[in-house]
Each structure stands twice: as C-alpha cells, then as structure tokens.
N, C-alpha and C. Protein backbone atom coordinates (compact mmCIF):
# COMPACT_ATOMS: atom_id res chain seq x y z
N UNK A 1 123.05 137.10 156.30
CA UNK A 1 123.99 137.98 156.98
C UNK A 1 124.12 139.25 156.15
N UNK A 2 124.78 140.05 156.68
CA UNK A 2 124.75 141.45 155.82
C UNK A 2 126.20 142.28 155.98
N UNK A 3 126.29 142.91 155.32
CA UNK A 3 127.53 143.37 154.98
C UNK A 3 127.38 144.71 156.06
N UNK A 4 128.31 144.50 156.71
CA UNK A 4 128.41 145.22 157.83
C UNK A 4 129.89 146.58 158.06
N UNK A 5 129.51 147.95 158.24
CA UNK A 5 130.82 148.70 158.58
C UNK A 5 131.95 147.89 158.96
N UNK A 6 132.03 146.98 159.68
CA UNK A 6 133.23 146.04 160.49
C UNK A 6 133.39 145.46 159.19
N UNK A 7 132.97 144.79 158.68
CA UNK A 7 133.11 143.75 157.32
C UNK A 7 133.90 145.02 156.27
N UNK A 8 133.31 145.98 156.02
CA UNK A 8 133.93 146.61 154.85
C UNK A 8 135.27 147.04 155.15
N UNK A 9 135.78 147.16 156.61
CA UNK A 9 136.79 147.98 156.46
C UNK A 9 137.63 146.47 156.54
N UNK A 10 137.24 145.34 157.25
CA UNK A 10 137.97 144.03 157.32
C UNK A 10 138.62 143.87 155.40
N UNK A 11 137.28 144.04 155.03
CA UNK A 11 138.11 144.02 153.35
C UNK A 11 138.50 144.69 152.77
N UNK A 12 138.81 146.19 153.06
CA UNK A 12 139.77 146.88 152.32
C UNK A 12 141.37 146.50 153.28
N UNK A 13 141.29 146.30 154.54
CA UNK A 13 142.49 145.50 154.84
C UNK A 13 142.87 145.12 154.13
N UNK A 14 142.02 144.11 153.53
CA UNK A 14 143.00 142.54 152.61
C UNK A 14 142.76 143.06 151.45
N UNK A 15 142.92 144.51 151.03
CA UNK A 15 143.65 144.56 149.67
C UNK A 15 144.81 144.72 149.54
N UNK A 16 145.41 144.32 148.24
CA UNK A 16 147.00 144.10 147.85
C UNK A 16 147.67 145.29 148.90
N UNK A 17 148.73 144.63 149.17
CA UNK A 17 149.49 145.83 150.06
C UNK A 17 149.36 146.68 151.53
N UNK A 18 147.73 146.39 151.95
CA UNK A 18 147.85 146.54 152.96
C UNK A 18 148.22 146.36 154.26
N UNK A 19 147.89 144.49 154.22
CA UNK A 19 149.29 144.02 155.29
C UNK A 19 150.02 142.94 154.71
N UNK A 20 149.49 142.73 153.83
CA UNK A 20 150.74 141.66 153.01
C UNK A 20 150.25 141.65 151.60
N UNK A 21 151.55 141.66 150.94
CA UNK A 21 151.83 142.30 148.98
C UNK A 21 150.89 141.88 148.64
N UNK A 22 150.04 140.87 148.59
CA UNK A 22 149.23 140.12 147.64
C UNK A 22 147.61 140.38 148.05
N UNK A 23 147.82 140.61 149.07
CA UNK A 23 146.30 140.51 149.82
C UNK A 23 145.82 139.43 150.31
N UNK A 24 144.31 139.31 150.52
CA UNK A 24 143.96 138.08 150.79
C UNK A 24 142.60 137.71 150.01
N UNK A 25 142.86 138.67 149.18
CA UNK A 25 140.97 138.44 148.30
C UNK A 25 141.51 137.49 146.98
N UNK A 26 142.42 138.04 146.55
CA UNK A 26 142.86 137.13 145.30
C UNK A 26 142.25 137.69 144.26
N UNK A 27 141.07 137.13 143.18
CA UNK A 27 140.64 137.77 141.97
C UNK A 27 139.35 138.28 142.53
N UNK A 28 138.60 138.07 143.44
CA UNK A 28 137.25 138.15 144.15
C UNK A 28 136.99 139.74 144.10
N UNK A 29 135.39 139.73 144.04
CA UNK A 29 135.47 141.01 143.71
C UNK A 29 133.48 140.71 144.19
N UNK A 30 133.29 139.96 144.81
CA UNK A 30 132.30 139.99 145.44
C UNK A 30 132.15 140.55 147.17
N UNK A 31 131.62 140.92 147.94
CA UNK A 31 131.42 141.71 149.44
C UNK A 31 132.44 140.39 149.93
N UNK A 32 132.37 140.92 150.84
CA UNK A 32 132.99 139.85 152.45
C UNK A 32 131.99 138.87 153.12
N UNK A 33 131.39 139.33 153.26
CA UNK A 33 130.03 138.59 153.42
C UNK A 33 129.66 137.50 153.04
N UNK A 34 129.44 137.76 151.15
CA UNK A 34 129.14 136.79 150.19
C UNK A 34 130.53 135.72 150.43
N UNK A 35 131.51 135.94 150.26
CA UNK A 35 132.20 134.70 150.59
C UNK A 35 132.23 133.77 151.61
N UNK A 36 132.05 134.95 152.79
CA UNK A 36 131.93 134.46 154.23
C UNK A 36 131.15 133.29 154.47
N UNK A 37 129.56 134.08 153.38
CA UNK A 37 128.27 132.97 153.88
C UNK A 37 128.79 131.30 152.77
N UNK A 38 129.61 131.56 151.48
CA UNK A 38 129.86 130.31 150.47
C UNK A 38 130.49 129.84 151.41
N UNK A 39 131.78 130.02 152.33
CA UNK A 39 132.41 129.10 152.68
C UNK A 39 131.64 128.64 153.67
N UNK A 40 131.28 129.27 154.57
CA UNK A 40 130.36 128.45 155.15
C UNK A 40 129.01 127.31 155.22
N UNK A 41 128.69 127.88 153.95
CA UNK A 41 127.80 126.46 153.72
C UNK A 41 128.62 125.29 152.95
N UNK A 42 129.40 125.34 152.36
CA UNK A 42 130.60 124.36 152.04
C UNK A 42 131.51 123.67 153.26
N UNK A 43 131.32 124.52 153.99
CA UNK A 43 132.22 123.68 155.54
C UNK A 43 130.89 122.93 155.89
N UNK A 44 129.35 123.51 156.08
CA UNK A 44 128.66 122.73 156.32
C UNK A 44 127.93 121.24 155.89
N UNK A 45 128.08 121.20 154.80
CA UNK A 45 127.68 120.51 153.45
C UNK A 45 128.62 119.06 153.84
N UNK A 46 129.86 119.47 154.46
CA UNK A 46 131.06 118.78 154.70
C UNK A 46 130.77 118.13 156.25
N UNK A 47 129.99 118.41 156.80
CA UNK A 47 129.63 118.01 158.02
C UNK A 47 130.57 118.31 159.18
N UNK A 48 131.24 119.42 159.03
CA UNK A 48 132.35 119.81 159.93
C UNK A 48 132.00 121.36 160.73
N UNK A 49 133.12 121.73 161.38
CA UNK A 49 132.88 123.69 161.54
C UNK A 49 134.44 123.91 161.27
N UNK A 50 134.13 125.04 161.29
CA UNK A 50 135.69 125.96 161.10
C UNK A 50 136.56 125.55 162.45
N UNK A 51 135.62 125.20 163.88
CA UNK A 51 136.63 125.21 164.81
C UNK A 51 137.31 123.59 164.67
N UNK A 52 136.90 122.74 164.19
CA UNK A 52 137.36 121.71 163.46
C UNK A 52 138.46 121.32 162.92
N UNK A 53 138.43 121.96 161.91
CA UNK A 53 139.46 122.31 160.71
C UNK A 53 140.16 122.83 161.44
N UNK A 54 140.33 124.62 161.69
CA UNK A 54 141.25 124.84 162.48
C UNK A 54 141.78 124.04 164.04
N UNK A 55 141.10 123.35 164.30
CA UNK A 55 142.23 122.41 165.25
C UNK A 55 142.79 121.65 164.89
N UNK A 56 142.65 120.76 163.80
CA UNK A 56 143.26 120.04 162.95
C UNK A 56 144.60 120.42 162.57
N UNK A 57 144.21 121.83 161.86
CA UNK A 57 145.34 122.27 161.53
C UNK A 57 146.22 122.62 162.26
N UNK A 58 145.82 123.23 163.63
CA UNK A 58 146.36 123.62 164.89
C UNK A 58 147.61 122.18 165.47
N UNK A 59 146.87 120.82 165.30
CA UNK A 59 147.29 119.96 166.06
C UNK A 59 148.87 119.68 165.00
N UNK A 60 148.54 119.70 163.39
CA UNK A 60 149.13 119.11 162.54
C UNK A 60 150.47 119.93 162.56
N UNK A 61 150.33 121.36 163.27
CA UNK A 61 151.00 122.72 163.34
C UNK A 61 152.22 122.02 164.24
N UNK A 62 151.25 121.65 165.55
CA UNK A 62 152.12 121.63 166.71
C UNK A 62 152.89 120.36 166.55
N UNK A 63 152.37 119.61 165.73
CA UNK A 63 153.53 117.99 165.85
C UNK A 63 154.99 118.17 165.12
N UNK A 64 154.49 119.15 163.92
CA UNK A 64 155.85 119.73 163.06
C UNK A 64 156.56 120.58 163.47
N UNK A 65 156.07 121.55 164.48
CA UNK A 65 156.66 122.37 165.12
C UNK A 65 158.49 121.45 165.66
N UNK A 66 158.16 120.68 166.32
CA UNK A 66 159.40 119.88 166.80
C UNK A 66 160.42 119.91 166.08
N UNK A 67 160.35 119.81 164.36
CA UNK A 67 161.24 119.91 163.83
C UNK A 67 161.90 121.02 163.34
N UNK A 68 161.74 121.54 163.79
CA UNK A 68 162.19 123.09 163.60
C UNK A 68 162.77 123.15 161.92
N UNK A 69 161.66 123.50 161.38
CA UNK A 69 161.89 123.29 159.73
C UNK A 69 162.32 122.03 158.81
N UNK A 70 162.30 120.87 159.90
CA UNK A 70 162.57 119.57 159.07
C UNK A 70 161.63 119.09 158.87
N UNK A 71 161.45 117.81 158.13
CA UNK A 71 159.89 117.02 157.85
C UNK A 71 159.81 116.41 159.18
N UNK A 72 158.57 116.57 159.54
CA UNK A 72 158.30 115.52 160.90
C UNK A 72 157.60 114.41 160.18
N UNK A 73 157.55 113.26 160.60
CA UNK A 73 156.13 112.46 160.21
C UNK A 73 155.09 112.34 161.36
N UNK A 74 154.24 112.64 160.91
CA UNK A 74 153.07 112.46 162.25
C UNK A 74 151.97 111.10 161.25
N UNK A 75 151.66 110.23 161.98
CA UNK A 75 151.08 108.93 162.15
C UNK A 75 149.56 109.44 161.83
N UNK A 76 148.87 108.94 161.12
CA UNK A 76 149.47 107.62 160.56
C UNK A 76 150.35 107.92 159.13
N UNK A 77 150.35 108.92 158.39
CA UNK A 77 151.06 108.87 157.25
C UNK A 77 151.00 110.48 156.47
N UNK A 78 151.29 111.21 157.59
CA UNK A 78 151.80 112.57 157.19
C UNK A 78 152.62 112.55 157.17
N UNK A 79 153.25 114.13 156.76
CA UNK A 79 154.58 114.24 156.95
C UNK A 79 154.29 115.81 157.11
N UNK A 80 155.11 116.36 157.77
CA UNK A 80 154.90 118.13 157.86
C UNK A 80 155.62 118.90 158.44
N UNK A 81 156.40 120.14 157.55
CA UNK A 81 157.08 120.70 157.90
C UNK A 81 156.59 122.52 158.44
N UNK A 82 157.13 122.80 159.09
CA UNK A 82 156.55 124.38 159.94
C UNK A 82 157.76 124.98 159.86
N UNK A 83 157.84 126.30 159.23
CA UNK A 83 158.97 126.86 158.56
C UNK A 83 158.15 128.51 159.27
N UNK A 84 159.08 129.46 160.30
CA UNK A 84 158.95 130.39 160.48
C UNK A 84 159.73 131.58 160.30
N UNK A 85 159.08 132.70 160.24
CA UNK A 85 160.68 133.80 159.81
C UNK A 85 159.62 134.71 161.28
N UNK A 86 160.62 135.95 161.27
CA UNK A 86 160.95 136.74 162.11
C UNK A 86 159.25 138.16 162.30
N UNK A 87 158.75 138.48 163.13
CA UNK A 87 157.86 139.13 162.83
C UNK A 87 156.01 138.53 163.06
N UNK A 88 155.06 139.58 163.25
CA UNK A 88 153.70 139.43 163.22
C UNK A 88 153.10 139.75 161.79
N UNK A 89 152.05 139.15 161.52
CA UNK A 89 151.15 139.89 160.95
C UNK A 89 149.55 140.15 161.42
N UNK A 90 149.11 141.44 161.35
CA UNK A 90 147.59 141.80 161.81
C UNK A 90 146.58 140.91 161.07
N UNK A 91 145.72 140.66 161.77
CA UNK A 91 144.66 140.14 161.22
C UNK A 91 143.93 141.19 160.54
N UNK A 92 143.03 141.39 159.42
CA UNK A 92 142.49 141.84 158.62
C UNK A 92 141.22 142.42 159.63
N UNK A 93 141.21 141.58 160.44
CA UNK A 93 139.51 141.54 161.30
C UNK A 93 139.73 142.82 162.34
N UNK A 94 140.95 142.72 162.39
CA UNK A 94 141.43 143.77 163.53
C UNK A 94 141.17 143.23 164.97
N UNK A 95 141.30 141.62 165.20
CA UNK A 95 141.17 141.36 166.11
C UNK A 95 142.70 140.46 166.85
N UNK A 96 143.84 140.50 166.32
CA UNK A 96 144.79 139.97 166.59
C UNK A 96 146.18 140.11 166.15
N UNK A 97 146.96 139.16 166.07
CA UNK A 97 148.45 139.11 164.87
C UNK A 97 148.42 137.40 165.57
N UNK A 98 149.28 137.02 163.91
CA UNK A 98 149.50 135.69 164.18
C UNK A 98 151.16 135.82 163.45
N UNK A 99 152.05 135.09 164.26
CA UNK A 99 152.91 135.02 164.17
C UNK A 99 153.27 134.52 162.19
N UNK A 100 154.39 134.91 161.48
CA UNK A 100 154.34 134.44 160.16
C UNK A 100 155.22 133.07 160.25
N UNK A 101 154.54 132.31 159.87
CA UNK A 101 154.59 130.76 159.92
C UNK A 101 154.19 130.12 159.37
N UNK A 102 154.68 129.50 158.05
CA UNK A 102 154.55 128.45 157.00
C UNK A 102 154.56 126.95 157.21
N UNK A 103 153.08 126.56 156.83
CA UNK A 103 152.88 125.04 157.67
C UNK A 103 152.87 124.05 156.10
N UNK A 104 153.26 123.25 155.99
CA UNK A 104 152.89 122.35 154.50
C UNK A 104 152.98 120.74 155.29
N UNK A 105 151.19 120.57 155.29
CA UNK A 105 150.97 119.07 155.23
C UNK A 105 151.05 117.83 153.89
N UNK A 106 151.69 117.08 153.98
CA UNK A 106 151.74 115.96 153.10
C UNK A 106 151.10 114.88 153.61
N UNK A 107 149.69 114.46 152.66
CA UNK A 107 149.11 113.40 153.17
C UNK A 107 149.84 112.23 152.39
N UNK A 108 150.86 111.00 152.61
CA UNK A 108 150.94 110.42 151.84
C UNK A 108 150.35 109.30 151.48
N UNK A 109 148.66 108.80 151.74
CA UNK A 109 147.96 108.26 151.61
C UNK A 109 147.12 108.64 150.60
N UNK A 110 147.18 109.88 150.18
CA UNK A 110 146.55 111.00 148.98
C UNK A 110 147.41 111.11 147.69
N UNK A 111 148.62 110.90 148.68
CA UNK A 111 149.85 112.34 147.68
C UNK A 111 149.25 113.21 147.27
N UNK A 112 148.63 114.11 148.37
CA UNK A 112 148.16 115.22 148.35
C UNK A 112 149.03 116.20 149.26
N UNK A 113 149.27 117.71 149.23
CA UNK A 113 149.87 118.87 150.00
C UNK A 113 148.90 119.78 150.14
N UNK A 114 148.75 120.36 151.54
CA UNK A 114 147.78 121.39 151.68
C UNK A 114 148.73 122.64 152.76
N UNK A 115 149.52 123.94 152.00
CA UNK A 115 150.13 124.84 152.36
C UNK A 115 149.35 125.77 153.49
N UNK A 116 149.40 126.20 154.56
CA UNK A 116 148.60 127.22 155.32
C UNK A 116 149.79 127.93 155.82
N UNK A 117 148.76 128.51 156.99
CA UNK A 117 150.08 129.62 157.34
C UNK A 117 149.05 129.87 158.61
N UNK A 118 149.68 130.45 160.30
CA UNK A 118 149.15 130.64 161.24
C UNK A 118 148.22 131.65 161.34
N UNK A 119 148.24 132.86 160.02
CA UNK A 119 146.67 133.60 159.68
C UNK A 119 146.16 132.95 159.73
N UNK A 120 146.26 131.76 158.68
CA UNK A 120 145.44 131.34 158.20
C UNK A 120 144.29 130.22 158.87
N UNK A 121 144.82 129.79 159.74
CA UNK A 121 144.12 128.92 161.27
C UNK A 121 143.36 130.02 161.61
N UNK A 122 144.32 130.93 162.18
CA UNK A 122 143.30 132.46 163.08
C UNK A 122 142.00 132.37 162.43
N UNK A 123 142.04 132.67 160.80
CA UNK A 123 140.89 133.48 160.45
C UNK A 123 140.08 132.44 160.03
N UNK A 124 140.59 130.92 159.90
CA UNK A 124 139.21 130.33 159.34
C UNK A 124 138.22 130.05 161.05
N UNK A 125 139.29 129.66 162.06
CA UNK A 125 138.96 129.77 163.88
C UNK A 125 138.05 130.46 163.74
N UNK A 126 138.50 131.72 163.72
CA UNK A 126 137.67 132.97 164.51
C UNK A 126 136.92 133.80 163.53
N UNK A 127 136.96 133.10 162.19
CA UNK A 127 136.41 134.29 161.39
C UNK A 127 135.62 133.20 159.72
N UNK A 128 135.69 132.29 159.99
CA UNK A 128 135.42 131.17 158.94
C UNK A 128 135.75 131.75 157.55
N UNK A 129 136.71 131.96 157.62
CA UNK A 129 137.40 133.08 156.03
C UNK A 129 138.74 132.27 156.10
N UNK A 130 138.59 131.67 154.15
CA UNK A 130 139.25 130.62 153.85
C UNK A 130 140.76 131.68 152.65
N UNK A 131 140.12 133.13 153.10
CA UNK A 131 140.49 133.35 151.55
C UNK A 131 140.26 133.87 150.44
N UNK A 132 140.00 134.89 149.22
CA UNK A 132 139.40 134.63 148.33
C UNK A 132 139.98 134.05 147.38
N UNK A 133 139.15 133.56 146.47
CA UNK A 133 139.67 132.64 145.33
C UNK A 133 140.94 133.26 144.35
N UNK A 134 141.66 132.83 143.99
CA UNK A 134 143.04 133.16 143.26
C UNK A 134 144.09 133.80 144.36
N UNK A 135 144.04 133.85 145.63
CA UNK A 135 144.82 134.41 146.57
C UNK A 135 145.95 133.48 146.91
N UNK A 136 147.14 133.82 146.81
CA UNK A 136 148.10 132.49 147.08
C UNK A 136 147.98 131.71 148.44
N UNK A 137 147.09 131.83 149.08
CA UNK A 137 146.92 131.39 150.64
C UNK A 137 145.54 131.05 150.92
N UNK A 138 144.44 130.75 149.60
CA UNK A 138 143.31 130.48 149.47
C UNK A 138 143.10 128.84 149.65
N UNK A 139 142.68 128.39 150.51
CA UNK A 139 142.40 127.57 151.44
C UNK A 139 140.87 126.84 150.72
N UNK A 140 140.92 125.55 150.04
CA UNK A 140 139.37 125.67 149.77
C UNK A 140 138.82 124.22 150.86
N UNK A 141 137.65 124.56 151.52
CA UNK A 141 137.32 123.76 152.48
C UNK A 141 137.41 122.37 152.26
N UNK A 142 136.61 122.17 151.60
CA UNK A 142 136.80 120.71 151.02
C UNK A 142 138.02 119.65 150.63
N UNK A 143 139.22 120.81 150.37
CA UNK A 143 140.52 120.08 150.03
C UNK A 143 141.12 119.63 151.01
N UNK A 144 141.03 120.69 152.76
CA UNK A 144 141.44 120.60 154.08
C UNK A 144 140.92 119.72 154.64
N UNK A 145 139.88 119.46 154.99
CA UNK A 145 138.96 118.24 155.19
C UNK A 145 139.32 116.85 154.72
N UNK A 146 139.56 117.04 153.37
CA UNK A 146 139.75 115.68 152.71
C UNK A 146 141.18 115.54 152.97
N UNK A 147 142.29 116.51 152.83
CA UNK A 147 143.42 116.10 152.82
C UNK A 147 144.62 116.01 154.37
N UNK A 148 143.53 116.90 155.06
CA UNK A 148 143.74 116.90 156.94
C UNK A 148 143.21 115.47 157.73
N UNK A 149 142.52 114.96 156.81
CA UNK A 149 141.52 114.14 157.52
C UNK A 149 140.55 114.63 159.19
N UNK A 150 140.20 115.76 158.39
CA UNK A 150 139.21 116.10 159.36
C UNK A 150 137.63 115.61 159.18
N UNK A 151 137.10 114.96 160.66
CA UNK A 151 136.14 114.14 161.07
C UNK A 151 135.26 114.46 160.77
N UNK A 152 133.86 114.04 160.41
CA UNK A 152 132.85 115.01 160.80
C UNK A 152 132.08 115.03 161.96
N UNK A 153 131.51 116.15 162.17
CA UNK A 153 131.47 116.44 163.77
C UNK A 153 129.77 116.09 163.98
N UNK A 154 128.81 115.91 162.81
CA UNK A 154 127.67 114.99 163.48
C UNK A 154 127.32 114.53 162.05
C-alpha cells in the first residue's frame, strides 16, 4: 500500500490537539500506512478482520448501553460499563463523527479490561486503525481478540 495525499492529511489530523489533546498517534513517528499495513497483518495472523472485532465491540457496546453508566453483566462472564458525555468527535479520516463514549469491558474469566471508545469501533470498522503505539486509546489487536473473545472467522 502506499502513502497516499488522503493518508497524510488523515495523520496530521491525529496530531496532539487537533481533534482531541492527545492525538491518536501516541509516540509513532512512522507514515499511516506503515501502521495501517502492521495492524493489519496482526489482525490477520489472528484469523479475524477488523469488521469482526469491531462488531464485537459494537455488540459488547450495545448490551452495556442499558445501564446507563452502571456495570451490566453480559453472559457468559463480562461485565461492562458505557459511560457517555455530551458532544461529537470527527473522525481523523474525514469520513464521519462518533459520538464521545467510553466503553470498559471486563473479562472475568481473564481478569482482564479492554477500554475503547465509539472512535474507536469507527476507525478500526472502517479504517483498520488501532491507534498508534503510546496513545491513551491504543487498542492492540491481539489483546481485543483475546480479551473480547472474538472468533475466528476461517
């Protein structure tokens, strides 16, 4: 793949401050691209896709949703709370806004926690971008998978 006009301006988006304080690159300091293509062969490696994961996360979204910021338990042995405040944020891609919405799954079969946020579905969905590394909202495939219990798809 190649680093494309659309790609460069997608990543000066996600520097610090442009739509949210921190950004979304974290310490990364490699193209858009180059991450684009790592996470993706790491989702592959995993025997899954991004639309996967993000439904997973999508589904794990909507069962906690009910509690309107309390722990839900969803079966067989989650637990998950969906905590929202007021407002959009743009996608980096320039292809949307996802409402700001704080999701935290607890596998307690792991005692493992995996934090996302409704960007963060959007862009791994529609854009297989987990993140860059050191970003407080950096998503690493393998942890979602293992700790979502997402299937593999062949």
């Amino acid at each position: 793949m190649k680093q494309t006009p659309q790609l460069d301006m997608a990543q000066a988006r996600m520097r610090p401050g442009v739509i949210v304080r921190d950004g979304f690159l974290g310490v990364e300091t490699r193209r858009l691209v180059d991450l684009l293509e790592d996470d993706d062969a790491a989702v592959k490696r995993l025997r899954v896709t991004h639309a996967a994961i993000a439904a997973r996360m999508r589904a794990l979204r909507a069962a906690g949703a009910a509690g309107l910021g309390d722990i839900v338990t969803v079966a067989p042995h989650f637990e998950v709370r969906v905590d929202s405040e007021r407002g959009k944020l743009r996608c980096p891609f320039a292809d949307g806004l996802a409402a700001k919405t704080t999701i935290e799954v607890v596998n307690r079969a792991l005692e493992r926690a995996i934090i996302f946020t409704d960007m963060g579905i959007h862009l791994i969905e529609a854009h297989g971008f987990y993140n860059g590394r050191g970003s407080p909202y950096r998503l690493e495939p393998e942890a979602l998978v293992e700790t979502l219990e997402v299937q593999p798809s062949w």
